[in-house]
Protein backbone atom coordinates (compact mmCIF):
# COMPACT_ATOMS: atom_id res chain seq x y z
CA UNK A 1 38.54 36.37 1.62
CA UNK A 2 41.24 36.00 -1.33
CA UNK A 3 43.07 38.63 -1.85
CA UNK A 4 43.19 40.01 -5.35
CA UNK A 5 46.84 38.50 -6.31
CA UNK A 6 46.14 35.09 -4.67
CA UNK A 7 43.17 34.77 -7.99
CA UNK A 8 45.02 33.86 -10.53
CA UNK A 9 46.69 31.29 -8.60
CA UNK A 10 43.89 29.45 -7.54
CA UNK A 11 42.63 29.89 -10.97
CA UNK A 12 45.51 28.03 -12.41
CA UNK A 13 45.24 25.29 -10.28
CA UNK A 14 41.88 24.91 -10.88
CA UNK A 15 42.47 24.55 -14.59
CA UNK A 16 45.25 22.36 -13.65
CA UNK A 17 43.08 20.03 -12.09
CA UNK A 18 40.64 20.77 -14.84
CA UNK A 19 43.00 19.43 -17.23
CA UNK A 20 44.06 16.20 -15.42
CA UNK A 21 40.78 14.66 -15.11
CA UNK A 22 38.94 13.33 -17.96
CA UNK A 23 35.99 13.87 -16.52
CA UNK A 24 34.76 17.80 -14.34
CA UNK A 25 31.40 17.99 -13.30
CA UNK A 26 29.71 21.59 -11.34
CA UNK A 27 28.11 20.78 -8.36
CA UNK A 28 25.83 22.85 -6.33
CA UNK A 29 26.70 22.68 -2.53
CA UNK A 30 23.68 25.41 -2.14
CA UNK A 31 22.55 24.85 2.16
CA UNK A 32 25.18 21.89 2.39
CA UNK A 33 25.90 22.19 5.95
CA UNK A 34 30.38 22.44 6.03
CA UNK A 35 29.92 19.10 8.42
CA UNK A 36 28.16 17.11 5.79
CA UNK A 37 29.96 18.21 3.19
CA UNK A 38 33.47 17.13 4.82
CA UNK A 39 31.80 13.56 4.90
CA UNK A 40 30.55 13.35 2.01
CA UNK A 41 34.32 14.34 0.89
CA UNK A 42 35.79 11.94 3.13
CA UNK A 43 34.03 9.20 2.26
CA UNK A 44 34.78 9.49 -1.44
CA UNK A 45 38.46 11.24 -0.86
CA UNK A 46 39.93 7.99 -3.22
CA UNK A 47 37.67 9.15 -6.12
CA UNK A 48 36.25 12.36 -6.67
CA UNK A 49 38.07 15.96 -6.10
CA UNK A 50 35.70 18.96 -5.03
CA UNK A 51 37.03 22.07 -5.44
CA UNK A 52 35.11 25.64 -4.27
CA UNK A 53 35.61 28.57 -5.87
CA UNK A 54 34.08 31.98 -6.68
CA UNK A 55 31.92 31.68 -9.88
CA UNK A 56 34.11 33.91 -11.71
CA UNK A 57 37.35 31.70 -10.85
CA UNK A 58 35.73 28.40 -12.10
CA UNK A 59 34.69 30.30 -15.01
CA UNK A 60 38.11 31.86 -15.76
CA UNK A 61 39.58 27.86 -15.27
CA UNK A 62 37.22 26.36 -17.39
CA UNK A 63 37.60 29.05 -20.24
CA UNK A 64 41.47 28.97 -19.69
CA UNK A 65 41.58 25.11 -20.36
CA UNK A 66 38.72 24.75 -23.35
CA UNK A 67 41.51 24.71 -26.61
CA UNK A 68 43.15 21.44 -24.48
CA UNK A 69 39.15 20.09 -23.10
CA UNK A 70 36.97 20.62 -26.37
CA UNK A 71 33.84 21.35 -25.40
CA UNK A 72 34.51 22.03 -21.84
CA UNK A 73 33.31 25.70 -21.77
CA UNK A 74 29.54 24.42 -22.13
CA UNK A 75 30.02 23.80 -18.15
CA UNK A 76 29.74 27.57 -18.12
CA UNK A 77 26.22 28.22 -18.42
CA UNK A 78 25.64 25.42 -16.21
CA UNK A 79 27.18 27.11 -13.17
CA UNK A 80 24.50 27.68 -10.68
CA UNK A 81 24.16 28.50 -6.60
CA UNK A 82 27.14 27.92 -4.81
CA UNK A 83 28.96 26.34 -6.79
CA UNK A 84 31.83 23.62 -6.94
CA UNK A 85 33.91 21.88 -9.29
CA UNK A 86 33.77 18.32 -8.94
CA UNK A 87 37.16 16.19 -10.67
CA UNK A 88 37.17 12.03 -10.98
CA UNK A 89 38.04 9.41 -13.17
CA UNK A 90 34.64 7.68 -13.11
CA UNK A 91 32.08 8.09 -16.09
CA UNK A 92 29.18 10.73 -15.50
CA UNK A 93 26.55 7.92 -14.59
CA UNK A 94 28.18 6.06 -12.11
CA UNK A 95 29.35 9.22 -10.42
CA UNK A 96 25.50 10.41 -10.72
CA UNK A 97 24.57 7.54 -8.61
CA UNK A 98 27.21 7.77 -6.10
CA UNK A 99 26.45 11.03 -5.13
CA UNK A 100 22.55 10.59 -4.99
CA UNK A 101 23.40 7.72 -2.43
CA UNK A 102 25.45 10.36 -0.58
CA UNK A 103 22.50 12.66 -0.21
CA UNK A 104 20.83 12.65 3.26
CA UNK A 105 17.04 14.04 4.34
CA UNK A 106 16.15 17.53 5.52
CA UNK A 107 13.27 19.33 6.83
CA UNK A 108 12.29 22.10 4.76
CA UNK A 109 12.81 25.45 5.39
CA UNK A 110 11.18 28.75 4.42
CA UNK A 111 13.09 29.80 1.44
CA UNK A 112 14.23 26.38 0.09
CA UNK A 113 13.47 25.60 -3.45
CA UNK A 114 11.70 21.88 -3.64
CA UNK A 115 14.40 19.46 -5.45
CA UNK A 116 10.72 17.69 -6.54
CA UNK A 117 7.20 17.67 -6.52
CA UNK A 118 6.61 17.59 -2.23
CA UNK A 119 3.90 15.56 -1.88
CA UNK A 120 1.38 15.10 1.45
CA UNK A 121 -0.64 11.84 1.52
CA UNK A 122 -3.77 11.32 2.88
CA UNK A 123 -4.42 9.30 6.17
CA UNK A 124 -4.84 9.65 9.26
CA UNK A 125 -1.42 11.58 11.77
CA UNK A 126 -0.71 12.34 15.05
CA UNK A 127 -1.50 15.70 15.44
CA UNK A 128 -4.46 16.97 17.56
CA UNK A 129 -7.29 18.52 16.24
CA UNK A 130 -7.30 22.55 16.89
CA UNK A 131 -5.46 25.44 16.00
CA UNK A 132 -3.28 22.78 13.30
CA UNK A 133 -6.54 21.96 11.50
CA UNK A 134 -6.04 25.96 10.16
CA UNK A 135 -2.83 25.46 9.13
CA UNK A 136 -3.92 22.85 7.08
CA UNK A 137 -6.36 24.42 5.00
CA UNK A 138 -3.80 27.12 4.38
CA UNK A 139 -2.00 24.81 2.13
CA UNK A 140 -4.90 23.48 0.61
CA UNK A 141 -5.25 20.30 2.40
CA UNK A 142 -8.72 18.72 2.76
CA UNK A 143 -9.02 17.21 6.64
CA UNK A 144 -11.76 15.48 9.00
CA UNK A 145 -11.06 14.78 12.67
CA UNK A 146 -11.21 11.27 13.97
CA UNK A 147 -10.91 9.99 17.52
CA UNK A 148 -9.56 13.73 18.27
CA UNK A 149 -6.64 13.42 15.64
CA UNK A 150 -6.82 15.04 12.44
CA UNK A 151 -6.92 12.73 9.33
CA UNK A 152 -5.73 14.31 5.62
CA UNK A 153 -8.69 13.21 3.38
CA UNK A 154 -6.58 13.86 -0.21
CA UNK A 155 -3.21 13.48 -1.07
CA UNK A 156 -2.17 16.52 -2.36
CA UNK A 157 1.08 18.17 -3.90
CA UNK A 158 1.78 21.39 -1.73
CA UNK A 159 4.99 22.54 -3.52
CA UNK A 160 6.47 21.96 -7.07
CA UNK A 161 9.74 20.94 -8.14
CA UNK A 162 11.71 23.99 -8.51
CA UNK A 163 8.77 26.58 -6.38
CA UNK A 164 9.98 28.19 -3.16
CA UNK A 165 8.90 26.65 0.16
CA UNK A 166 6.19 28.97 1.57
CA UNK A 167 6.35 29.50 5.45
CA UNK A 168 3.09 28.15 5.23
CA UNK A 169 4.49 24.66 3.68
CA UNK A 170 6.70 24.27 5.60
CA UNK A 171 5.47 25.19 9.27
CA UNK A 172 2.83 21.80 7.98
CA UNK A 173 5.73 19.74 6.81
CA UNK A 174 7.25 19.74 9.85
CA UNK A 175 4.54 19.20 11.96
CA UNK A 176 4.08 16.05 10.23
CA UNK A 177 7.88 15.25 10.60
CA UNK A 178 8.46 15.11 6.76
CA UNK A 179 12.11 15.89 5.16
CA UNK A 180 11.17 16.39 1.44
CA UNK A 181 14.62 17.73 1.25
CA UNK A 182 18.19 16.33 0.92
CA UNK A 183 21.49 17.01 1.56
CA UNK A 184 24.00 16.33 -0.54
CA UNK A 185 26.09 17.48 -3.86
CA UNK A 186 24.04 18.69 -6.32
CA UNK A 187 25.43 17.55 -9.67
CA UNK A 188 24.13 19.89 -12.22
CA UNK A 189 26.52 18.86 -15.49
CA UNK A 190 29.28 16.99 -16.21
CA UNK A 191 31.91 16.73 -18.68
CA UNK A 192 33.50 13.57 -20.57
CA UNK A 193 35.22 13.53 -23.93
CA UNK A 194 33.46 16.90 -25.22
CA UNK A 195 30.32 15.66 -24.21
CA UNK A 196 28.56 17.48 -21.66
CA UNK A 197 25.40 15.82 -19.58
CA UNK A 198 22.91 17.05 -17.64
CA UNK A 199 21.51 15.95 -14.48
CA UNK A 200 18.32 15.26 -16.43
CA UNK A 201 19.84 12.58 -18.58
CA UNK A 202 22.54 11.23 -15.59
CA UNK A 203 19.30 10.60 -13.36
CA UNK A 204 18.88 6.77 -15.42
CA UNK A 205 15.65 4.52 -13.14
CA UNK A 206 17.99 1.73 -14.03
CA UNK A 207 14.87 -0.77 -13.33
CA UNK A 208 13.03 1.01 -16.08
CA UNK A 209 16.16 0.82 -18.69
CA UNK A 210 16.39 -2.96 -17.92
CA UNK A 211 13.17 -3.30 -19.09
CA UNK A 212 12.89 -1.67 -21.95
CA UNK A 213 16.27 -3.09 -23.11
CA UNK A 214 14.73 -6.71 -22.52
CA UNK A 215 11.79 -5.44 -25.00
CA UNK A 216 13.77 -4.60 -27.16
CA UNK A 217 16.03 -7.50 -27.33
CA UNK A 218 12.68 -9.52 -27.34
CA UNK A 219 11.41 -7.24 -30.25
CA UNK A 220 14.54 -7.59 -32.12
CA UNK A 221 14.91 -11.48 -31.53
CA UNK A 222 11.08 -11.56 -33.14
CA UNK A 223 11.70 -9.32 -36.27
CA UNK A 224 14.92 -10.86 -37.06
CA UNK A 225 12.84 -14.62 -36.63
CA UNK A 226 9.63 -12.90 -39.16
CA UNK A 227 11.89 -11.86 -41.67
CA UNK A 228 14.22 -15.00 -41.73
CA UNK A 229 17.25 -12.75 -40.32
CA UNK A 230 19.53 -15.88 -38.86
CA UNK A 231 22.15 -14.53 -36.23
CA UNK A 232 23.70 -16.51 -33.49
CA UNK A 233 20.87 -15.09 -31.06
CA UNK A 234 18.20 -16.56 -32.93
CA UNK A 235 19.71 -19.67 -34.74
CA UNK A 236 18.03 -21.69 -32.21
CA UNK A 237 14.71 -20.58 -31.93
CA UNK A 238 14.49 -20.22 -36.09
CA UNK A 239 15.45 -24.10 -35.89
CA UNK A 240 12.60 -25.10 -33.97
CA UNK A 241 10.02 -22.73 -35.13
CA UNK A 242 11.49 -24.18 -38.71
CA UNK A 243 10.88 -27.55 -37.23
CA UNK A 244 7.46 -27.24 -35.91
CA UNK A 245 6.11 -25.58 -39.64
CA UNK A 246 7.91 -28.90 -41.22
CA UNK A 247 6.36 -31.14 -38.95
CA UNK A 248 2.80 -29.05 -39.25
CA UNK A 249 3.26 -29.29 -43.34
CA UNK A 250 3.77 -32.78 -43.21
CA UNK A 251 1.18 -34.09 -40.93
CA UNK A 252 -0.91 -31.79 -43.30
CA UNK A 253 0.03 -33.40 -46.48
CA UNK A 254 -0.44 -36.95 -45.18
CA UNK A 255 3.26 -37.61 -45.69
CA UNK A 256 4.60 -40.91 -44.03
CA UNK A 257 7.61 -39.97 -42.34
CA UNK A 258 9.12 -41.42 -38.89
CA UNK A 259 9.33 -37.92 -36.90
CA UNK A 260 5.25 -37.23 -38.31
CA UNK A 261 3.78 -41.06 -38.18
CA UNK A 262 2.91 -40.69 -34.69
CA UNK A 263 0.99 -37.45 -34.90
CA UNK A 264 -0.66 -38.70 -38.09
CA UNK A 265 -2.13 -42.02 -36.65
CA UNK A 266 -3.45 -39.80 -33.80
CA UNK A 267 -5.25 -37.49 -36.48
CA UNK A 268 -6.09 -40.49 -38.28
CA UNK A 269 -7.53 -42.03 -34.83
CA UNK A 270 -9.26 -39.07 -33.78
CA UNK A 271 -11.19 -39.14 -37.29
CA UNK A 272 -12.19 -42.35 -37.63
CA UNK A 273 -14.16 -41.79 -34.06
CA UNK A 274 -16.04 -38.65 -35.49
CA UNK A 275 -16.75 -41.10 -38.49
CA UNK A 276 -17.59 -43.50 -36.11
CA UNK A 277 -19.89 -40.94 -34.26
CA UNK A 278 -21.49 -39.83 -37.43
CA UNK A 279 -22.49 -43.34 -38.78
CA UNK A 280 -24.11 -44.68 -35.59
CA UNK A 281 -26.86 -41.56 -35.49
């Protein structure tokens, strides 16, 4: 426990630290066992800072600091839990991902908010039919027994994303040995050159945004071809779909030319046999 002078010092170096990195996210550490938590930390020690304080110190920092850090003070509805400041020089999405590969599994606890939607397929498990087959239905899952064992008929979504773990969830979750939880630092917000982002928009499925960029590189490469845009990207492909029209115009037109006088004595062959066809009915 601080005592009352020792605040203001550990605010100041807070807003210190505030102040030397260009970018300070708030992390919940929220049921982060102290053990993980010094890994995580020790693993990353060459490029993030964590710092824990009291709510009301981080606040004081980050309000002491937002004239020099425009925009800074938004962190300060975002502080939430048990909170952390978290200091590096890497940009928000890269640090996003770093920490979500830090994050380990958990069994779920009565109590615990679900980070997600906690989800229990159907199939057959390895629990014996009896007094579990109870315990099932309490949560609303729909079960037969086969060759003694009971077998989940539906898949089913027994807790929402942000809903509080029921006893009832979570005695079920166990017994099937699932960890719908994870351990790990929480990034809630972080700030970068008055910008502030939210875990909603750091969470990028970069699969998905590699798609979509190809479609719209594709869509871009075909407008700029329709409306006879010429850039470097397309120079090529407007060359030979320029090309092919010539070549279709002149084999059209009849016109005796060396790059169109083969595909116009094939046209000219493959005519003369319908003729031919024709006549000897």
């Amino acid at each position: 426990m601080l005592k009352r002078s020792e605040k203001p010092k550990v605010v100041d170096e807070l807003a210190t630290l505030i102040e030397k990195y260009p970018v300070v996210g708030v992390i919940d550490i929220y049921m982060l066992p102290a053990k993980q938590m010094q890994k995580i930390k020790q693993d990353l020690r060459d490029r993030i800072k964590v710092r824990v304080a009291k709510k009301s110190m981080i606040k004081r920092a980050l309000e002491k600091v937002k004239e020099k850090k425009k925009g800074v003070e938004k962190l300060l509805d975002k502080i939430e839990g048990q909170p952390a400041l978290i200091l590096t020089d890497m940009n928000p999405f890269k640090l996003f991902k770093i920490l979500e590969k830090n994050k380990a599994p958990r069994a779920a606890k009565p109590g615990d908010k679900a980070t997600k939607d906690i989800i229990i397929k159907a199939g057959p498990t390895d629990i014996q039919a009896g007094p579990a087959i109870s315990a099932f239905q309490k949560v609303g899952l729909k079960t037969k027994v086969e060759d003694a064992k009971i077998s989940i008929i539906d898949e089913k979504v027994v807790c929402k994303e942000d809903e509080v773990i029921t006893p009832e969830v979570a005695s079920v979750l166990n017994m099937l040995r699932i960890e719908p939880l994870e351990v790990g630092f929480n990034l809630i917000s972080v700030w970068e050159e008055g910008i502030v982002y939210d875990k909603t928009v750091l969470a990028v499925d970069e699969k998905e945004y590699e798609l979509k960029l190809i479609e719209a590189v594709n869509q871009m490469r075909n407008f700029s071809l329709n409306v006879g845009y010429i850039v470097k990207e397309t120079a090529e492909p407007a060359i030979i779909k320029a090309w092919q029209e010539m070549k279709s115009l002149g084999i059209e037109a009849g016109i005796y030319e060396k790059d169109v006088i083969k595909d116009l004595l094939s046209k000219a062959s493959a005519e003369a046999k319908a003729l031919e066809g024709v006549t000897n009915k």
